[in-house]
Structures are given as C-alpha cells and as structure tokens.
Protein backbone atom coordinates (compact mmCIF):
# COMPACT_ATOMS: atom_id res chain seq x y z
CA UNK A 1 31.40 161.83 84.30
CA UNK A 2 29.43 165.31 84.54
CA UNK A 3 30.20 167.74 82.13
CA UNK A 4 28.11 171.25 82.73
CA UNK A 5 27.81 172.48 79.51
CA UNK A 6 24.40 172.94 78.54
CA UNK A 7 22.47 175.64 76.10
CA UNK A 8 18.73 175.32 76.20
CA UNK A 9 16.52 175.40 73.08
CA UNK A 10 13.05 174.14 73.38
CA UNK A 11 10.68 173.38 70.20
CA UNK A 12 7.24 172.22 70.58
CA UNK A 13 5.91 170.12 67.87
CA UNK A 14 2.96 171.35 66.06
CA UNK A 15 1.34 169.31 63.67
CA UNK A 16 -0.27 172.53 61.83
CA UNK A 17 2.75 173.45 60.34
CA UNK A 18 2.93 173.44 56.69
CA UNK A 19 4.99 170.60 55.27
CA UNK A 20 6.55 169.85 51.86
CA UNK A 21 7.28 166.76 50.39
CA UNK A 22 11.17 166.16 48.63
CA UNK A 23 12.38 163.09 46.68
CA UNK A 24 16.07 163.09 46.63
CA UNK A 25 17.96 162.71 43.27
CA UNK A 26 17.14 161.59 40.04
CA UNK A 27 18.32 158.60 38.00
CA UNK A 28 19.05 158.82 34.79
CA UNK A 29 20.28 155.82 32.67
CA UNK A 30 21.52 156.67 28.60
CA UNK A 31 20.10 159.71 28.35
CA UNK A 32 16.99 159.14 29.91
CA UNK A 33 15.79 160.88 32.97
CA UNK A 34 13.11 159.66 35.73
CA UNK A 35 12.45 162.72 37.82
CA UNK A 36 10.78 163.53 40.90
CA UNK A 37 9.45 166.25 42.07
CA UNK A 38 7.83 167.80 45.16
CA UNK A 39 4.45 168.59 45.63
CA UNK A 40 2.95 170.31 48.30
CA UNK A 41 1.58 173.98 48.88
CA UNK A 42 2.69 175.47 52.05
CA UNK A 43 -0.33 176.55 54.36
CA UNK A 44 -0.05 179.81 56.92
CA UNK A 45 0.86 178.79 60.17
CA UNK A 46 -1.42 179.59 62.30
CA UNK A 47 -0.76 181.97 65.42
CA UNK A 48 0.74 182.09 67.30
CA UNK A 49 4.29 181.71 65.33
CA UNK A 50 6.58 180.02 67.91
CA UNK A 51 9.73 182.44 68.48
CA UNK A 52 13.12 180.71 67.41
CA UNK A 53 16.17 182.44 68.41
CA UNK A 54 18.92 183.00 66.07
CA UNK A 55 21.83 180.71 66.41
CA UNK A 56 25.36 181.47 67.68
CA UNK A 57 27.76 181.12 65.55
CA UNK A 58 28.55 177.65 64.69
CA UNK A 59 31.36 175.11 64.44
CA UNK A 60 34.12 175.47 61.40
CA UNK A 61 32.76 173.97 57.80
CA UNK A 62 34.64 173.45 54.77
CA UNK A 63 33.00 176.59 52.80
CA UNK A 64 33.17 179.14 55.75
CA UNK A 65 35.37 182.39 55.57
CA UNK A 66 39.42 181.68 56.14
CA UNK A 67 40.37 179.53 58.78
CA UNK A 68 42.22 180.75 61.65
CA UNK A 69 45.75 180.29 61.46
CA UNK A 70 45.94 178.39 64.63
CA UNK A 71 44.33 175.58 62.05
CA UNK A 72 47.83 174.99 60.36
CA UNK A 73 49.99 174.90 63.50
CA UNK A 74 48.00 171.70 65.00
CA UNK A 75 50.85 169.63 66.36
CA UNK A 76 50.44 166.67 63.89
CA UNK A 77 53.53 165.24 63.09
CA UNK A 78 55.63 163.11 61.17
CA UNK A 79 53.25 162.93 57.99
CA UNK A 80 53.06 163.71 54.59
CA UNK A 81 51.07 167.31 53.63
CA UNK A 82 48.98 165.82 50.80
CA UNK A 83 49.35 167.42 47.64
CA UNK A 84 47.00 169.86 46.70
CA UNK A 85 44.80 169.28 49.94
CA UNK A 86 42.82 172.98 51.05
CA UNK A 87 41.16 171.55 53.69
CA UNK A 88 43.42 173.25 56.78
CA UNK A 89 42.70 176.96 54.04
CA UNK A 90 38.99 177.05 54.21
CA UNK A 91 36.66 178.28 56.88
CA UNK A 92 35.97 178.45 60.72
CA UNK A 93 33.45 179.48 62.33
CA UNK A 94 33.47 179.28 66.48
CA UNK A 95 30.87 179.24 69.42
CA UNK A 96 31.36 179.02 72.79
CA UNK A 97 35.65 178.85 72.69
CA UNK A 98 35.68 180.09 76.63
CA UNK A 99 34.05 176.82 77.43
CA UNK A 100 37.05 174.32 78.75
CA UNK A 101 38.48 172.34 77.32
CA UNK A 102 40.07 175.36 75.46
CA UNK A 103 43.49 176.58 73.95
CA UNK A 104 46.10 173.07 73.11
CA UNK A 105 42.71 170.81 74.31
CA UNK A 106 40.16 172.42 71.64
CA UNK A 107 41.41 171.21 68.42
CA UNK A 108 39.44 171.24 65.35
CA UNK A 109 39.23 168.25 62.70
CA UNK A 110 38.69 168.34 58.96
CA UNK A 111 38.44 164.13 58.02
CA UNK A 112 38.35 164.15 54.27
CA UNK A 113 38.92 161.11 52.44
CA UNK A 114 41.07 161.28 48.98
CA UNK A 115 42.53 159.18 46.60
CA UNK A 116 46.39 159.78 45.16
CA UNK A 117 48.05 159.16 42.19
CA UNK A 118 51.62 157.69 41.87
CA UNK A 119 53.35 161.16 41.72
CA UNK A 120 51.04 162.42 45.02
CA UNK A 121 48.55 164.63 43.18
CA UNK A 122 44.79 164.13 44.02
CA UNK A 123 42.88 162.03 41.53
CA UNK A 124 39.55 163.34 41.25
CA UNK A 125 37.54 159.90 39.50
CA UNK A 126 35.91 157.14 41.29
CA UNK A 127 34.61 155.51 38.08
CA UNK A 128 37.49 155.98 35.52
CA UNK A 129 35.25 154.37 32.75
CA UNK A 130 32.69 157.75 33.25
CA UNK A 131 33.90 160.87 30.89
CA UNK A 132 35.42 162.81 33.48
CA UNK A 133 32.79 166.21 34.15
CA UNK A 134 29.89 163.94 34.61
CA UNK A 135 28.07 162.58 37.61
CA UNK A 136 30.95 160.38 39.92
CA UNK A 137 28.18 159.18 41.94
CA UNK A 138 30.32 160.19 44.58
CA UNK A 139 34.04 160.06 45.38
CA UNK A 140 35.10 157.58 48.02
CA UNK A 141 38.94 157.79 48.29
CA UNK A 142 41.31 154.91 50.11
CA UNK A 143 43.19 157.01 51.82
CA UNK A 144 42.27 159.38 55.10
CA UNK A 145 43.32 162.72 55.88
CA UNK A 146 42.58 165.01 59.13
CA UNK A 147 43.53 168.67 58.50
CA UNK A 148 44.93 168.12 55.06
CA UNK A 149 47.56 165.06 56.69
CA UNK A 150 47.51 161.59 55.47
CA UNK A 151 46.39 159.36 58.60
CA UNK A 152 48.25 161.65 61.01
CA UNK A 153 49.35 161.18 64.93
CA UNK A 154 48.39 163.39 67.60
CA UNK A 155 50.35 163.58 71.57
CA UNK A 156 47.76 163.67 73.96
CA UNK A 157 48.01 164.34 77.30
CA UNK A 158 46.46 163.16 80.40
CA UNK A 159 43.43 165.38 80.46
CA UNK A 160 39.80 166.31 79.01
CA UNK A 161 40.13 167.28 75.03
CA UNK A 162 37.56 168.76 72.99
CA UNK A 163 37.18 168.09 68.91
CA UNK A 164 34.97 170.42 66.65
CA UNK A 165 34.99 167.64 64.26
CA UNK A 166 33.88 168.30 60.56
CA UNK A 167 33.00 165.35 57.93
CA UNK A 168 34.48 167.52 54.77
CA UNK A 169 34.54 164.28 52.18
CA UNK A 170 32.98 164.70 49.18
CA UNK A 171 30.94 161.49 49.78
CA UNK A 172 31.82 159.02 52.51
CA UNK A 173 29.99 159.32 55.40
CA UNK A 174 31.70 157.99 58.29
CA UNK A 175 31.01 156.19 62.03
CA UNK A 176 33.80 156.95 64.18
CA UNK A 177 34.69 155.19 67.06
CA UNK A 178 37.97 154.77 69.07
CA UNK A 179 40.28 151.28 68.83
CA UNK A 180 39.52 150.81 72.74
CA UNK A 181 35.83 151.32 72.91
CA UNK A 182 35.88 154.72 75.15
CA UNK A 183 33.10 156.65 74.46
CA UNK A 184 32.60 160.27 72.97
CA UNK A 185 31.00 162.81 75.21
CA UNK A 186 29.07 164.99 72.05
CA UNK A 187 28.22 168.46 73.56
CA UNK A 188 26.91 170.24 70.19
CA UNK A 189 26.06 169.75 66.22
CA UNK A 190 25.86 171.81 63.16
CA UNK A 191 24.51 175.04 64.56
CA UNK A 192 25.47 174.90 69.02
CA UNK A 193 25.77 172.82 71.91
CA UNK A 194 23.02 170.71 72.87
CA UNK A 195 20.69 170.58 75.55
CA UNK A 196 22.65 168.32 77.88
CA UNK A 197 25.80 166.38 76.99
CA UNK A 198 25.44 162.53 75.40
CA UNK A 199 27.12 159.88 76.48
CA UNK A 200 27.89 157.62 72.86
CA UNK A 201 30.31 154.99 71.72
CA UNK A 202 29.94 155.97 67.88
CA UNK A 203 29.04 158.99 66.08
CA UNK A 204 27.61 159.24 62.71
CA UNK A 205 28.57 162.07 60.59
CA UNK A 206 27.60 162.69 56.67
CA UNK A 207 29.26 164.86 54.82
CA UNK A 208 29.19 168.85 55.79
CA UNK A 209 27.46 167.47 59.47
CA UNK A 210 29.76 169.13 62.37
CA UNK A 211 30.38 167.28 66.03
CA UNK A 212 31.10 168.86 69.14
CA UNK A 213 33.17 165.92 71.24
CA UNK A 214 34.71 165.93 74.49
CA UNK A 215 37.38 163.00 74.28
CA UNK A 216 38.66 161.97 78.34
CA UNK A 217 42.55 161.03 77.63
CA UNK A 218 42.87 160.56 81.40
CA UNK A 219 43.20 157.16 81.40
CA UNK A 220 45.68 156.61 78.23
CA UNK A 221 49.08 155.64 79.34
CA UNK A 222 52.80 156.65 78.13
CA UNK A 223 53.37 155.58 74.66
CA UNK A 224 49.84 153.57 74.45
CA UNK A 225 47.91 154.57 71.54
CA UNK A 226 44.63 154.17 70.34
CA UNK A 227 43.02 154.92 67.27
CA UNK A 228 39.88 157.16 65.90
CA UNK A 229 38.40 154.40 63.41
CA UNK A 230 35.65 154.75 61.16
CA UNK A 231 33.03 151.30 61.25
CA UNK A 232 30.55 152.81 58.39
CA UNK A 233 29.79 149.88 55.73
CA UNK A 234 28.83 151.24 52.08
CA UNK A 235 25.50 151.77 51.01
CA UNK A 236 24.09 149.60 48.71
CA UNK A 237 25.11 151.76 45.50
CA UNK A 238 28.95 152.57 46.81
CA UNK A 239 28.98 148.97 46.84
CA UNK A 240 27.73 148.60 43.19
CA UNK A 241 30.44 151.17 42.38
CA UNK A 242 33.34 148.83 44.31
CA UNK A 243 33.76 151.95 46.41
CA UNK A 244 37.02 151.19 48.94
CA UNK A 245 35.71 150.90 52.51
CA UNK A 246 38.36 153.30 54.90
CA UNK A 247 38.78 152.06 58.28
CA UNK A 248 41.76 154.03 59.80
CA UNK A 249 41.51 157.59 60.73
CA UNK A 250 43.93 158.90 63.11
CA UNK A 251 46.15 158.11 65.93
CA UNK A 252 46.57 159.36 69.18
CA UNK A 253 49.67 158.44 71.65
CA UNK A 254 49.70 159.11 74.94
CA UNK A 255 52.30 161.65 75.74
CA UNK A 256 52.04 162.13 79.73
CA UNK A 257 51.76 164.98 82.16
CA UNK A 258 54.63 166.80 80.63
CA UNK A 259 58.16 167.23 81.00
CA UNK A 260 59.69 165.91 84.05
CA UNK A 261 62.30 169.05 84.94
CA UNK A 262 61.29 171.59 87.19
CA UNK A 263 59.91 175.17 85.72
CA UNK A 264 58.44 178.33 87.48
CA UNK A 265 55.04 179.03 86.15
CA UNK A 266 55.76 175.95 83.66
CA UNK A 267 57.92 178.42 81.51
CA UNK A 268 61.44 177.45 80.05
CA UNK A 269 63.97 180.15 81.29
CA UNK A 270 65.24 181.60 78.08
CA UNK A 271 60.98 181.72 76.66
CA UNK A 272 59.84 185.27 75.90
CA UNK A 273 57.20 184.95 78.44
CA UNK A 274 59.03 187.28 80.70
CA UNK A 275 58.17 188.84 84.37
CA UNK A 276 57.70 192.46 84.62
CA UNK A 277 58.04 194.84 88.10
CA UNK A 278 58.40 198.29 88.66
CA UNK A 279 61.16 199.64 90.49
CA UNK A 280 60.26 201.40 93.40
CA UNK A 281 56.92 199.47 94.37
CA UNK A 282 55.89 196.38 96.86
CA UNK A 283 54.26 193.05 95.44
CA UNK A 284 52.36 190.25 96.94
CA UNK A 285 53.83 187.20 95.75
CA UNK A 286 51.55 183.91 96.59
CA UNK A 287 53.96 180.76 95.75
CA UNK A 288 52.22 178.41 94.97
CA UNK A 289 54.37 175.18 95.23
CA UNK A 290 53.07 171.03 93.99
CA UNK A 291 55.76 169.76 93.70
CA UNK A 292 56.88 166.78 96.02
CA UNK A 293 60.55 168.75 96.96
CA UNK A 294 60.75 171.95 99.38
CA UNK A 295 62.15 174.73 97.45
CA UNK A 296 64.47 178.01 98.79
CA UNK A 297 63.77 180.65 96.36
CA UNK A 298 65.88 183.36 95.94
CA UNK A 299 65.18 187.14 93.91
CA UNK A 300 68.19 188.96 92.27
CA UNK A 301 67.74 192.88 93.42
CA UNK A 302 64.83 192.61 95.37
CA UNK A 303 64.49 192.22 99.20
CA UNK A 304 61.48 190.45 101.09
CA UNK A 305 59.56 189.63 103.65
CA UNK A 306 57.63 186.67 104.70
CA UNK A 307 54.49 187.19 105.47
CA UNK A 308 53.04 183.04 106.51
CA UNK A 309 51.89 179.64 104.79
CA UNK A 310 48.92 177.81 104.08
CA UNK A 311 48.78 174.26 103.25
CA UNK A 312 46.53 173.33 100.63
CA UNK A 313 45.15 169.91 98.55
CA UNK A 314 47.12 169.69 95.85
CA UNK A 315 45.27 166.88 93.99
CA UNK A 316 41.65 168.83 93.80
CA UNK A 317 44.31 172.15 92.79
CA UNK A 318 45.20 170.54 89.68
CA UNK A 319 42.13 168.36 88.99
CA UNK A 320 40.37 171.67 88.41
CA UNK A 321 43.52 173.77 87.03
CA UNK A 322 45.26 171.37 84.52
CA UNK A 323 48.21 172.38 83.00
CA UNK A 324 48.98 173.17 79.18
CA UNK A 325 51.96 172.53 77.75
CA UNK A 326 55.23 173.12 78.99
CA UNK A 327 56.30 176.48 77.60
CA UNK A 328 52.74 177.88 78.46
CA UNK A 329 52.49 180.25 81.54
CA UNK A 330 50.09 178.63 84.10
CA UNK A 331 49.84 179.81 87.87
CA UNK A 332 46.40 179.91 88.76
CA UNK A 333 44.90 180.84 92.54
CA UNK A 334 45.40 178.16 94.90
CA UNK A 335 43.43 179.85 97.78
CA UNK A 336 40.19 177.83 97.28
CA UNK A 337 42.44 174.67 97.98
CA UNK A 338 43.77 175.76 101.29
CA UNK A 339 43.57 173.18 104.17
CA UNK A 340 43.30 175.41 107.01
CA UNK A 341 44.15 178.97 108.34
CA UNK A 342 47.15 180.89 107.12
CA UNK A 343 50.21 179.68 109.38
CA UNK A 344 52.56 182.99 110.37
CA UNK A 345 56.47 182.97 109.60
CA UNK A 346 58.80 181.71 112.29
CA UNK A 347 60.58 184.00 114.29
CA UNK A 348 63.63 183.81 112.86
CA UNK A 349 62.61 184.99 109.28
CA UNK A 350 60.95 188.16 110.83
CA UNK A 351 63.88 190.12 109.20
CA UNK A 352 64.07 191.32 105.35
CA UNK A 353 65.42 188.70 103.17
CA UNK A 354 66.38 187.69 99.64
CA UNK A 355 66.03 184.31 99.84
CA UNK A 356 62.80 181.83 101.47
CA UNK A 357 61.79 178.08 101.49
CA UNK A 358 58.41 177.03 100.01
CA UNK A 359 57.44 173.79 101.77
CA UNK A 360 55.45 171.01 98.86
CA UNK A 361 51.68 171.66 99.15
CA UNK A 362 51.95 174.63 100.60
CA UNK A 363 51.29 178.37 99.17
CA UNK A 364 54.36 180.65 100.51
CA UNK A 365 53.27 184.46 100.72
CA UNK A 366 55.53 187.17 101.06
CA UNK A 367 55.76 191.15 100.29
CA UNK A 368 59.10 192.04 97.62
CA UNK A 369 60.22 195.40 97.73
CA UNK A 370 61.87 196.31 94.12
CA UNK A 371 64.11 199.15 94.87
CA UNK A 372 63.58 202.90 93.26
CA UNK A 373 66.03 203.80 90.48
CA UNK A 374 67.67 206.74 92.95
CA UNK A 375 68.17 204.25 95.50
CA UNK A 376 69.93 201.81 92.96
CA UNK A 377 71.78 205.10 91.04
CA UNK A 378 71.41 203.05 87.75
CA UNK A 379 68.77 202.22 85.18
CA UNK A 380 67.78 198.28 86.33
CA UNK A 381 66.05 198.13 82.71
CA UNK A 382 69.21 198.77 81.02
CA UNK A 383 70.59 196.62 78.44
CA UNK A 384 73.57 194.15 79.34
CA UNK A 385 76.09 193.09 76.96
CA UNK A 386 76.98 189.45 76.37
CA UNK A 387 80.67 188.68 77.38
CA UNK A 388 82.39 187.73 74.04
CA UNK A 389 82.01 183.65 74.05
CA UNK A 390 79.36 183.97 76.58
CA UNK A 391 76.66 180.99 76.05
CA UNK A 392 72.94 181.41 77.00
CA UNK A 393 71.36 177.69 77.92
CA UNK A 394 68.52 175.95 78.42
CA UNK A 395 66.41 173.07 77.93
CA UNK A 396 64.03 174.64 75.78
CA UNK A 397 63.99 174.68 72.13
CA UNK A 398 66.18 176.92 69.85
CA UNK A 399 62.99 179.10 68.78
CA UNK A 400 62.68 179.91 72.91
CA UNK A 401 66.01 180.59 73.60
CA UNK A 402 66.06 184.03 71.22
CA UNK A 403 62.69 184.76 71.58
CA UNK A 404 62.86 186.61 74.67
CA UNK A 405 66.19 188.14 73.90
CA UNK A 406 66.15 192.26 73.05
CA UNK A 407 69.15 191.74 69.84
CA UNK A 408 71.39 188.73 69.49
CA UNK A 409 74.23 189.07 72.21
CA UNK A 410 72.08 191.52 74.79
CA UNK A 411 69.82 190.85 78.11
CA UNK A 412 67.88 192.81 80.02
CA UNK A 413 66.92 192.55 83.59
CA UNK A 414 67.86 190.07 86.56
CA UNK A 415 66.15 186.33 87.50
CA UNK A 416 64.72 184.75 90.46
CA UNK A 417 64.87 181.33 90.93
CA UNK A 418 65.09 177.85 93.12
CA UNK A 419 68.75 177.82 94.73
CA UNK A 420 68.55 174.16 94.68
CA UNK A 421 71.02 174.49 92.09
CA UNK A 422 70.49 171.52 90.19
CA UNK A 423 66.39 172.27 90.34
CA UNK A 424 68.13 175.66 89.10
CA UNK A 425 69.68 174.29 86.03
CA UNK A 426 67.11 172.16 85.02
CA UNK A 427 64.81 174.92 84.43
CA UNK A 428 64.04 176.60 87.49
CA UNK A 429 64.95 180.15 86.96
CA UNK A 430 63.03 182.67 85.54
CA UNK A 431 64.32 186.07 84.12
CA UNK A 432 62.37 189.59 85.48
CA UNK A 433 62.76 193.04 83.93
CA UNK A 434 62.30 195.55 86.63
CA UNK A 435 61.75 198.78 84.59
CA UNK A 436 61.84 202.34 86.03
C-alpha cells in the first residue's frame, strides 16, 4: 500500500550545539530526599543557526482549547458514559483535515485508563495505604476508556480510516496493536505528519504523545471484529506497586458497504439535504449510475432532453471516490472513468421527454428545462398542505423524516426519481424545490 502523504522537514545534526544534562525525578523515602540536578552551561551556537520552521498546528491533546463538538457525536455505541470522565470536553487542535481519509473516516481517540468505584464515580488512588494529596507514583486504572466510554465499539466500514490517537492516562503508557496482527500505517506525531508514511505492527505511545494512523478496514468482513489491544508490560516500579496490567482497548465490527436499498446521491428521501433549481433556466444533469440494474428516471415539472452516454469503469470510480455514510450526499465526477467516447441518443428519444433510462456503468447526460413561473401561472416554491391523515414515509430515521420539512404537516416542491417503482419505494426518490 502507497499512501502520498508526506511533509518534509530536514535537520542536520550538529554536534556543536549546546547540550544540557537532566536526571528525571527524585526519590524520596521518610522524609528524606536524594536529588538530582542538571549541570551544564549552554554554549552559543555557532553560525550559522539552522532555520526551523514553525509547526502547523498539531493533533488534539488533553489540555488544548475546547474540543470540537463533532468529538461527542463519535458513533460509539451501546456503552456506559463514565462518570465524571472530561476527556471528550478538553482540547483539539487539527493539521492537515483536507487530507483523506476525512469527515466519518478521521476520528479522533482519547485512551485514558481509570479506575471506578462501586457507585461509578472515578477513584483517584492507586496506593490506598498513601495519605491521599501525596505522590501516587502514578495511577494505573483496570478499566479502559476511548473518548470518555468504557471499552467502547466502533462500525467500520470497508474503507481507509484515519485515527488522531492521543495517550491521555495519567500514567500507563500503552503498545497498541490490533487482535489480527494488521498493521498501522503512522503518517504523523506530536507536532505534523512525517516525512514518509511507516509501515508498523505496534505503536508505542506515553502519556500526552499523539499518533497519526491510517487503519485499512478493507479487508474486515460483516459482523467480524477485531480488537485495538494494548501489549505494554509494567515497568519495574508499576510492578512493585501491583499496578493492574490493561489489555483490552476497543472494538471494531465490521459494518459493510452500507445499506443495501437504492438512494439518489446516497440520500434518504425525506433527509433535509434537498435539490434546488430555478424556474425558468436549463441544467446539465450527468447521471452517474453503479449500480448493477438499468434505471428509467423520471422529473416531476421539468421536461428533457437526452443529450448521449458514456460507459465508464465503475470499480476504479469508487476505489478512488468511496462513499460515506448513507444519509451523506455523495455524487462525485465520473468523467475521468469513462471507457470510451460519448455514445449519442437513439433516434427515437430525439424528442423532449420527462422520463429516460440510465444503463449500469454508464453516465446518462441530458439538458432539463425547469419551466418560468409565467409559463406555469403559479408559484412552484409554494407551500403544499398535507391532506388530513396524510403519512410521509421512508426508510430513514425519524430525525430525517422532519428535518427537511418547512412546519409539521407542509411540503414544498416536487421529486424526481427511479420509476422502477419498487427501486422507488425503497428509497429512490428525491424531493427538488424549484424556486422562482
């Protein structure tokens, strides 16, 4: 696997460079300290002063301004919030987030262990026999959380994903590796992306240390999971301290390509993602259809023309345009795909129509004329009352079928859809407000 993401930095060693010499910690047993200290005057460097750029902004940490509210909307679920847990409140900070994988794939990760107390609350000593307010040596808790959830589960879909991962434990640090032995493809650290992508089958992060990972979930089946695992044994004085080792993480389950109805533009039909025209002007429309079924699509008020076909290579189309979530708009270009020259209508559809059929692999273009409002003699924008016991439908959730909706009981606007009628119901149609 190639992954192009690269952001150069180059430092050249020099060995004139003044150094300084740190001991880390001091022990102290009954009142008694042994101290170290560092000793070493710093010498001028001498010139020329190497030129380091200042960095981008970097990843998320625990201590950074507010997180982003997309933080608390990660689709985790099924798990207990843990009491008292601010990991998913604290701070983000973001570089590169037009780099793919982005939107659902690029998910951030807070993995904080913590121990719990019968009644849920956070207990906040390791050694109980210490007065609580001194030195812990640490707290090492039994129990992980990612994004303030106890050992949660995460749907993944077929496709590339990319984890800012943050070690925010007060202590532990951790080696994480996945149940199944794929590797991690790390494209940054604390403060950017790294030269070149690194291929590695563990990563080991310390406490307040930030990974940039690109996880491939292409290969994960329906329903199989595996699980991000942490293999880090304790250091000789966590193991003095009978500090719990933590081994689980998180779980991922594979969750498919999607839903398995049809959609147009992978929206639900009563979403609040809703097409807009003007009345009185002529559209291209390039349909773009991968599905394995020919389609007849049909547009409510507006009249057409066909203008030709093109076949194109469906595979490479979505290999480099996968889709997000169902619910999500998604139509990209399919002209670099095409397989050959554009292929003119038959002779028979020369005439205006309302109604044409989009052959699988193949992008159908034609020009829709949406009529002015003094040919129509009526507003087409106008709001439409709801017969009373009138039912709107759909397969999409409750929250999508009033989003799009102007007040409870009113529509706007007319649809277009497949008039395969069952493709139709199942959630082919999509609704189009042609305004004035």
């Amino acid at each position: 696997m190639t992954v192009g993401l690269v952001r150069g930095l180059n430092a050249t060693a020099n060995e004139n460079l003044p150094r300084r010499g740190f001991l880390l910690g001091a022990f102290g047993i009954a009142g008694m300290g042994y101290l170290a200290s560092a000793a070493a005057e710093p010498s001028p460097l001498p010139p020329p002063v190497p030129a380091i750029p200042a960095p981008s902004l970097t990843p998320f940490n625990y201590h950074s301004p507010p997180l982003q509210p997309f933080v608390d909307e990660l689709p985790i679920p099924e798990t207990r919030a843990a009491a008292g847990e601010l990991a998913v409140t604290s701070g983000v900070h973001r570089y590169h987030p037009d780099l793919p994988p982005s939107g659902e794939f690029e998910i951030p990760l807070i993995v904080q262990d913590r121990t719990f107390d019968a009644d849920g609350g956070v207990q906040p000593m390791v050694a109980t026999y210490i007065p609580q307010g001194y030195n812990q040596s640490g707290q090492l808790g039994d129990v992980c959380c990612v994004n303030g959830v106890v050992w949660p589960r995460l749907d993944v879909r077929r496709t590339l994903y990319r984890f800012r991962l943050l070690n925010g434990s007060n202590s532990r640090p951790y080696i994480f590796e996945f149940s199944n032995a794929q590797p991690f493809f790390v494209i940054g650290g604390d403060l950017g992306l790294l030269d070149a992508p690194v291929t590695a089958p563990w990563v080991r992060v310390s406490p307040g240390e930030r990974v940039d990972l690109l996880v491939d979930f292409r290969g994960i089946r329906d329903g199989e999971t595996v699980d991000l695992i942490n293999t880090a044994l304790n250091d000789l004085g966590n193991t003095v301290f009978m500090a719990p080792e933590l081994r689980s993480v998180m779980r991922f389950t594979g969750a498919g390509d999607g839903p398995a109805m049809m959609s147009l533009n992978n929206l639900a039909f009563l979403g609040s993602d809703i097409d807009l025209a003007r009345a009185g002007t002529v559209e291209q429309w390039d349909i773009v259809n991968t599905t394995p079924f020919d389609h007849p699509i049909h547009l409510h008020l507006a009249r057409l023309r066909v203008i030709g076909s093109q076949p194109i290579l469906t595979s490479a189309y979505f290999a480099a345009n996968y889709p997000p979530r169902f619910g999500i708009r998604w139509a990209p270009s399919a002209d670099a795909f095409a397989l050959g020259p554009e292929q003119g209508s038959p002779p028979w559809e020369a005439g205006w129509k309302d109604t044409v059929e989009c052959p699988t692999d193949t992008i159908t273009r034609v020009l829709v004329r949406w009529p002015a409002v003094a040919e129509l003699g009526f507003d087409p924008d106008a709001v439409i009352p709801v017969p009373p016991g009138a039912v709107a439908v759909s397969p999409g959730s409750d929250a999508e079928m009033t989003d799009g909706m102007t007040e409870p009981g009113e529509i706007r606007g007319y649809v277009w859809h497949c008039h395969n009628l069952d493709h139709a119901d199942h959630d082919m149609m999509q609704r189009i407000r042609v305004q004035p």
